[in-house]
PDB file of N, CA and C in Angstrom:
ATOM      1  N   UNK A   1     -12.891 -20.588  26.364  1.00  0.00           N
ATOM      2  CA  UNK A   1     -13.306 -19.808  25.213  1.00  0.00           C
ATOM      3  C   UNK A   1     -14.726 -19.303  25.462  1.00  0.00           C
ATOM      4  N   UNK A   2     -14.976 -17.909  25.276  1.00  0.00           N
ATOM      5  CA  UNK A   2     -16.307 -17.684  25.318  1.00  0.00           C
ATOM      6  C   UNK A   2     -16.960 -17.953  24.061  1.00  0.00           C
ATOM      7  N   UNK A   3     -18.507 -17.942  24.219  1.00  0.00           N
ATOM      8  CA  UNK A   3     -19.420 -18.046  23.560  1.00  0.00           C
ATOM      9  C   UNK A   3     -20.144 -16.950  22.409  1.00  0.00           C
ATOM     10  N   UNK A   4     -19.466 -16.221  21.398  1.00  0.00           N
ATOM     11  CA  UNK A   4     -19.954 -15.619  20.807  1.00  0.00           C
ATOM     12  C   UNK A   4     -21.724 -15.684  20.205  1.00  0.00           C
ATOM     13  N   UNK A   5     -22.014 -14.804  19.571  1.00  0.00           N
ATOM     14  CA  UNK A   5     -23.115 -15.224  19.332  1.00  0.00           C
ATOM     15  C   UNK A   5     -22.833 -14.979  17.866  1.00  0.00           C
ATOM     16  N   UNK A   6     -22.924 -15.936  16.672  1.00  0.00           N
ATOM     17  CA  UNK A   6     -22.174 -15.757  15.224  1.00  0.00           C
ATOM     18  C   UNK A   6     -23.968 -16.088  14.639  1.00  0.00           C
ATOM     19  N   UNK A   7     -23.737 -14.857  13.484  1.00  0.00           N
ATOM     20  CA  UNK A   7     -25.127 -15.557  12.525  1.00  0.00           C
ATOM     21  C   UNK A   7     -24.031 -15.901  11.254  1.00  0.00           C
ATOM     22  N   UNK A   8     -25.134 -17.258  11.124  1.00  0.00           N
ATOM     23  CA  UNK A   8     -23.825 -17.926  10.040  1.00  0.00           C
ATOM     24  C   UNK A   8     -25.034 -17.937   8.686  1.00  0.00           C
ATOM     25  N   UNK A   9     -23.854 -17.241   7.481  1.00  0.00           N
ATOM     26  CA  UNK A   9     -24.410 -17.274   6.060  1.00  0.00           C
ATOM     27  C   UNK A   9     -25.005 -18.776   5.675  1.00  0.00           C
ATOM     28  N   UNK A  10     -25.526 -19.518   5.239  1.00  0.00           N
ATOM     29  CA  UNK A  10     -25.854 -20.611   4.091  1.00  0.00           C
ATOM     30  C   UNK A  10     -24.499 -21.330   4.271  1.00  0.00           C
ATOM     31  N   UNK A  11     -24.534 -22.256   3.763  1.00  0.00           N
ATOM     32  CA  UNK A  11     -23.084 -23.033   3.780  1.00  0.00           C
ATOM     33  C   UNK A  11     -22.437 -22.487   1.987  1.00  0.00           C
ATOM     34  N   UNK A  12     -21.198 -22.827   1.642  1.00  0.00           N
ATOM     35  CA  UNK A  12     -21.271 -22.698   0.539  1.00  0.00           C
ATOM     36  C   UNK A  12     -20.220 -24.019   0.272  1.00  0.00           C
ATOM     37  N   UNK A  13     -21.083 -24.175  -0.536  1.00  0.00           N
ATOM     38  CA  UNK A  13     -20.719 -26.050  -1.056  1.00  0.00           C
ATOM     39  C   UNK A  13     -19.737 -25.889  -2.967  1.00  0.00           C
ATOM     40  N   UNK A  14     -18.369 -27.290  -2.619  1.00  0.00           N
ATOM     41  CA  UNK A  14     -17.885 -27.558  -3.608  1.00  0.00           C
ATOM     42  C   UNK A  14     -18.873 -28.572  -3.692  1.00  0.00           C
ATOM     43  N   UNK A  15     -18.018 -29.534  -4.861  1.00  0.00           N
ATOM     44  CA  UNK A  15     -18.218 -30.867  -5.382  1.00  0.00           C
ATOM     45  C   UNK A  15     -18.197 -31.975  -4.327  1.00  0.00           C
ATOM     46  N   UNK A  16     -19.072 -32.478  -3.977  1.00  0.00           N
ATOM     47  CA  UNK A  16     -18.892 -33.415  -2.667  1.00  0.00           C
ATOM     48  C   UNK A  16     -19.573 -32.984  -1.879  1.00  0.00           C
ATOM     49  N   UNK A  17     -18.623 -33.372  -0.669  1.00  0.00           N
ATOM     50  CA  UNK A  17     -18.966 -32.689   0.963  1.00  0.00           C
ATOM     51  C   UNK A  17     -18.085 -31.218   1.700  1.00  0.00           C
ATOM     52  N   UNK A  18     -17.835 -30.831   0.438  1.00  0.00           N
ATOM     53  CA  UNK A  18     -16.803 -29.862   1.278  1.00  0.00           C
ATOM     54  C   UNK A  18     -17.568 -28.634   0.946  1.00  0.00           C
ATOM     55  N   UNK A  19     -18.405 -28.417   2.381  1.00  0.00           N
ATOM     56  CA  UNK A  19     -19.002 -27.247   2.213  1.00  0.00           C
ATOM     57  C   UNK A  19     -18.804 -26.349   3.635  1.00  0.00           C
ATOM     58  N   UNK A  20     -18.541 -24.968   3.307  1.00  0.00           N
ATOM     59  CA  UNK A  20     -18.164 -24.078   4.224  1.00  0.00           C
ATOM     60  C   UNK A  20     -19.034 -23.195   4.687  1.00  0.00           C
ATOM     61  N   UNK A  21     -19.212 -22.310   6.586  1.00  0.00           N
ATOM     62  CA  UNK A  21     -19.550 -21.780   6.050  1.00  0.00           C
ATOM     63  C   UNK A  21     -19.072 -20.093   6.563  1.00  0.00           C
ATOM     64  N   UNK A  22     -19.216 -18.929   6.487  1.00  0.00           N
ATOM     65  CA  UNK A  22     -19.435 -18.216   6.708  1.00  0.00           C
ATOM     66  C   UNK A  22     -19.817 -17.321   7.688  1.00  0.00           C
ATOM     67  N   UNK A  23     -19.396 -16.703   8.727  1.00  0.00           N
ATOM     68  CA  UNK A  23     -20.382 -15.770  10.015  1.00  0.00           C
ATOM     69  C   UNK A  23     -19.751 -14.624  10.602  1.00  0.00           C
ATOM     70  N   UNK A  24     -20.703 -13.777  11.195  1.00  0.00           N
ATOM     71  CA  UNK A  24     -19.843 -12.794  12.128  1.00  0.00           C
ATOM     72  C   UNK A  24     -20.593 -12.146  13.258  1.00  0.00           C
ATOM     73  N   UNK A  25     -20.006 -11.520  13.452  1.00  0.00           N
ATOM     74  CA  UNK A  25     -20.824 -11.583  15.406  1.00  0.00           C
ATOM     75  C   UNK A  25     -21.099 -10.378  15.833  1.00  0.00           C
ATOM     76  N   UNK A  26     -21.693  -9.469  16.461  1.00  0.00           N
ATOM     77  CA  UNK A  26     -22.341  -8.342  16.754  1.00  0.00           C
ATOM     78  C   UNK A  26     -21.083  -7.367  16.878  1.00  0.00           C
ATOM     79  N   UNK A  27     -19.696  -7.934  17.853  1.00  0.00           N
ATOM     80  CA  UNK A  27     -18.536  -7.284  18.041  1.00  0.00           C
ATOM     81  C   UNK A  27     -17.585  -6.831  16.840  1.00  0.00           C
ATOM     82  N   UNK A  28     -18.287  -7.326  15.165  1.00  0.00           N
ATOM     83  CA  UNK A  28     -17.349  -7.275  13.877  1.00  0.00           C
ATOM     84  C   UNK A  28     -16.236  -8.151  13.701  1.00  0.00           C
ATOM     85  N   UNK A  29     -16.346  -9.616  14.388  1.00  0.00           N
ATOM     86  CA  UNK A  29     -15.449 -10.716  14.349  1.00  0.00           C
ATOM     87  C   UNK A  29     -16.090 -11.224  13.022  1.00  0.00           C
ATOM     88  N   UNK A  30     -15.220 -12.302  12.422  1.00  0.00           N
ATOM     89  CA  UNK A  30     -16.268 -13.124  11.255  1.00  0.00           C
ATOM     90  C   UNK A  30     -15.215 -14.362  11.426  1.00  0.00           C
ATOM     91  N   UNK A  31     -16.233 -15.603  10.890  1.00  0.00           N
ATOM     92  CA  UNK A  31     -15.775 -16.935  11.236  1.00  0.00           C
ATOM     93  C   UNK A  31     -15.361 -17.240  10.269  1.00  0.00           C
ATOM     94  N   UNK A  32     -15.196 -18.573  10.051  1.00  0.00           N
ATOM     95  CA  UNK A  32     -15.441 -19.527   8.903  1.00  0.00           C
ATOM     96  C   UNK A  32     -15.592 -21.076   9.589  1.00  0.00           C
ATOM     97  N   UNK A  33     -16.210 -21.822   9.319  1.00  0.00           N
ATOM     98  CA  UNK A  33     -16.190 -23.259   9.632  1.00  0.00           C
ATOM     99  C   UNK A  33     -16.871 -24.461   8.698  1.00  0.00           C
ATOM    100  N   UNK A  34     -16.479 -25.484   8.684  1.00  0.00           N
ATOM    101  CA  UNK A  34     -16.892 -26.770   8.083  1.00  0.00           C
ATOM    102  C   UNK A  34     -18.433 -26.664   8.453  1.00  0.00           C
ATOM    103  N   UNK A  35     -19.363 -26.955   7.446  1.00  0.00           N
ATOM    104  CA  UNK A  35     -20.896 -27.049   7.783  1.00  0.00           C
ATOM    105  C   UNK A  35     -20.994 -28.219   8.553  1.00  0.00           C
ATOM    106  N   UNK A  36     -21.640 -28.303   9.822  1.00  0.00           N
ATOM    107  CA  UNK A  36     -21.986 -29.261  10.736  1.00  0.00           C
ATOM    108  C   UNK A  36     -20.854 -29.193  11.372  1.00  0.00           C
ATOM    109  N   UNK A  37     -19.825 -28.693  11.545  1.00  0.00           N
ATOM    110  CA  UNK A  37     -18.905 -28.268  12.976  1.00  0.00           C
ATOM    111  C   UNK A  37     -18.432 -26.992  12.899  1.00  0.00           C
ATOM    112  N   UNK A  38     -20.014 -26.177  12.974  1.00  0.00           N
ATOM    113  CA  UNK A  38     -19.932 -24.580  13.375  1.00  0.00           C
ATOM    114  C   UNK A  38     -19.417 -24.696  14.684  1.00  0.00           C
ATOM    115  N   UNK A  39     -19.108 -25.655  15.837  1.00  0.00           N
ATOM    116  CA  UNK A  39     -18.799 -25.072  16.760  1.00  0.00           C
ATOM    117  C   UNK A  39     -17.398 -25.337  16.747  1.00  0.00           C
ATOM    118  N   UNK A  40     -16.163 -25.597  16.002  1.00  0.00           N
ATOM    119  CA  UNK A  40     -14.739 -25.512  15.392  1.00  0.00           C
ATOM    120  C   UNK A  40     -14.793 -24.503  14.131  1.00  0.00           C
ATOM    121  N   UNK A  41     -14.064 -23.475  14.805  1.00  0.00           N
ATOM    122  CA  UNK A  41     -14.454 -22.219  14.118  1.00  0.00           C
ATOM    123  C   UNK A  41     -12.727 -22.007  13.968  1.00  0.00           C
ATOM    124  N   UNK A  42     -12.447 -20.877  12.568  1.00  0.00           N
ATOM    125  CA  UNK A  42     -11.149 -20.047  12.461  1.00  0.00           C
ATOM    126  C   UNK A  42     -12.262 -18.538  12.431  1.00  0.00           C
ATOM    127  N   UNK A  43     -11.490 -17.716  13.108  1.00  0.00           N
ATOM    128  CA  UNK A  43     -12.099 -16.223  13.429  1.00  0.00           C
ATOM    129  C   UNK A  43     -10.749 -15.228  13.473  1.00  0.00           C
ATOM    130  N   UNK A  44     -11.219 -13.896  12.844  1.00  0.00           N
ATOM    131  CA  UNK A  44     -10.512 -13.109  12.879  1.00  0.00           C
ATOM    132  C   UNK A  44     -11.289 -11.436  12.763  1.00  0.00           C
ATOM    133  N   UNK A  45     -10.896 -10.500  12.224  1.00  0.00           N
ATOM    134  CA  UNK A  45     -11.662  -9.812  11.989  1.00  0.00           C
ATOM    135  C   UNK A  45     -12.592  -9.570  10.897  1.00  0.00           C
ATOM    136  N   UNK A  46     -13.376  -8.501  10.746  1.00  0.00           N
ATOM    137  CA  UNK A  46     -14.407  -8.540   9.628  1.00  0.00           C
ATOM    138  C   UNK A  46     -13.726  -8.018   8.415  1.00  0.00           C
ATOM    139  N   UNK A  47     -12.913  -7.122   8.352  1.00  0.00           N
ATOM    140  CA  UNK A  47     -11.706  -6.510   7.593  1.00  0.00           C
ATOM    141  C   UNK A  47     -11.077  -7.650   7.032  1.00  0.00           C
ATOM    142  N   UNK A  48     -10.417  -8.391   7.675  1.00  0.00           N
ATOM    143  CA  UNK A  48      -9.523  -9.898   7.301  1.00  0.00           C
ATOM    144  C   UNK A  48     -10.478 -10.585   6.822  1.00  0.00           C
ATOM    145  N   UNK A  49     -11.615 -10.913   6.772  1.00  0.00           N
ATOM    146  CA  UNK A  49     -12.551 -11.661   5.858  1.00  0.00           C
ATOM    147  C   UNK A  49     -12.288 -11.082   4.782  1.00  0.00           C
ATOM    148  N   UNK A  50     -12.845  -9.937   4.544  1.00  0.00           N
ATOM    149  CA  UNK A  50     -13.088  -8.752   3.292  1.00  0.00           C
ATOM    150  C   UNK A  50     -11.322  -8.947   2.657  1.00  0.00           C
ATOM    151  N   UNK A  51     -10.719  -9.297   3.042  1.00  0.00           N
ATOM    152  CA  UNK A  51      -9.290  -8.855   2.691  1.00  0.00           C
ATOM    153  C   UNK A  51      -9.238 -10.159   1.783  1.00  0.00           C
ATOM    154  N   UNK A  52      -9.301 -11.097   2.758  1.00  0.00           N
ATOM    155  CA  UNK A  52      -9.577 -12.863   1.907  1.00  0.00           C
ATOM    156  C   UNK A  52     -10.297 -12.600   0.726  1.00  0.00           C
ATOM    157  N   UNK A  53     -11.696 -12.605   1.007  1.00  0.00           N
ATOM    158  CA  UNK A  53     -12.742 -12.434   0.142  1.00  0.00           C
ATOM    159  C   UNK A  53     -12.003 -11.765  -1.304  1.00  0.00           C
ATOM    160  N   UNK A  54     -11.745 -10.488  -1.015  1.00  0.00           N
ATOM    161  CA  UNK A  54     -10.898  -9.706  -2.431  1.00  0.00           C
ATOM    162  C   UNK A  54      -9.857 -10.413  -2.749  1.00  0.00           C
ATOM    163  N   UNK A  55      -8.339 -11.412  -2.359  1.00  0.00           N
ATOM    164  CA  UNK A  55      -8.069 -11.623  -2.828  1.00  0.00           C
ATOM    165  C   UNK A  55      -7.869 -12.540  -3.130  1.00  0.00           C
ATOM    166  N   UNK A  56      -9.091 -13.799  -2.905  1.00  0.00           N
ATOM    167  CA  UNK A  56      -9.823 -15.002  -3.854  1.00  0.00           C
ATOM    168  C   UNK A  56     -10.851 -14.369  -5.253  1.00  0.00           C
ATOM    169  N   UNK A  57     -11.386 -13.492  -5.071  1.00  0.00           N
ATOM    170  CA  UNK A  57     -11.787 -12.762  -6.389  1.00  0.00           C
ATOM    171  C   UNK A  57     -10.900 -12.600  -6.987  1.00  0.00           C
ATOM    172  N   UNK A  58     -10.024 -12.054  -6.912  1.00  0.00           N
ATOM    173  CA  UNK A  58      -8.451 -10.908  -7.700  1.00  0.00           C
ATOM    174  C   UNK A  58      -7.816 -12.488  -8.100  1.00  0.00           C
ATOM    175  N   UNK A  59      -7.859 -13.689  -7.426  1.00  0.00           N
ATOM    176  CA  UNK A  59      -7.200 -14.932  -8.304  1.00  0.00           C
ATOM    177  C   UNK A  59      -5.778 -15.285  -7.410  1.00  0.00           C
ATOM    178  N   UNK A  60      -5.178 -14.573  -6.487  1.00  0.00           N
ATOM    179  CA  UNK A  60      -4.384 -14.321  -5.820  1.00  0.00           C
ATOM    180  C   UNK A  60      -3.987 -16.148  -5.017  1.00  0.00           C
ATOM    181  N   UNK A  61      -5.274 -16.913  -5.107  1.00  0.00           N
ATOM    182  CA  UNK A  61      -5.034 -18.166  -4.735  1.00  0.00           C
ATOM    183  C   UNK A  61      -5.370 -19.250  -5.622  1.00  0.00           C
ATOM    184  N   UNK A  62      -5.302 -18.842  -7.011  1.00  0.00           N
ATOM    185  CA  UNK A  62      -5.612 -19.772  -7.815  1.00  0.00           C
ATOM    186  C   UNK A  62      -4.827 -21.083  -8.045  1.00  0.00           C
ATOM    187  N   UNK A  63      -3.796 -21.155  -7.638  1.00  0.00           N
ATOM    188  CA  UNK A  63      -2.274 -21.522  -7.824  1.00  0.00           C
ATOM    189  C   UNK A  63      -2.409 -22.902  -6.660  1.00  0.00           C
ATOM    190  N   UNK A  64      -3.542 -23.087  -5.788  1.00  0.00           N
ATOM    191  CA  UNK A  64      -4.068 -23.617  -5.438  1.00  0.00           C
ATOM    192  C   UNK A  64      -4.789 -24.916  -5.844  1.00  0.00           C
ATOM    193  N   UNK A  65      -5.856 -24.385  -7.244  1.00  0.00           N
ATOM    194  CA  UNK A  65      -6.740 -25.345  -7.125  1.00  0.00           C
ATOM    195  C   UNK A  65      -6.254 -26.268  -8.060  1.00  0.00           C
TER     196      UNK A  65
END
């Protein structure tokens, strides 16, 4: 696996320890990973973030919590 170079957002923290975080990389990849094992990453594109992102706003995974 190569070595991207990811700038990662702030973590963003539930209740507890479950805090996530956020990144994306000069090429328009974006991550996500557990805070303190940024280097076990899920990656896809920057579009597919944005796609997530809208439809956790829109409620689309509420059914979830």
């Amino acid at each position: 696996m190569n070595n991207p170079t990811i700038t990662w957002e702030e973590p963003f923290c539930g209740e507890g320890n479950s805090c996530f975080r956020l990144g994306t990389d000069p090429q328009g990849n974006a991550y996500i990973a557990i805070a303190g094992a940024e280097h076990t990453y899920l990656t896809d594109s920057h579009e597919a973030l944005r796609a997530l992102i809208l439809d956790i706003k829109a409620g689309k995974v509420d059914h979830l919590l």
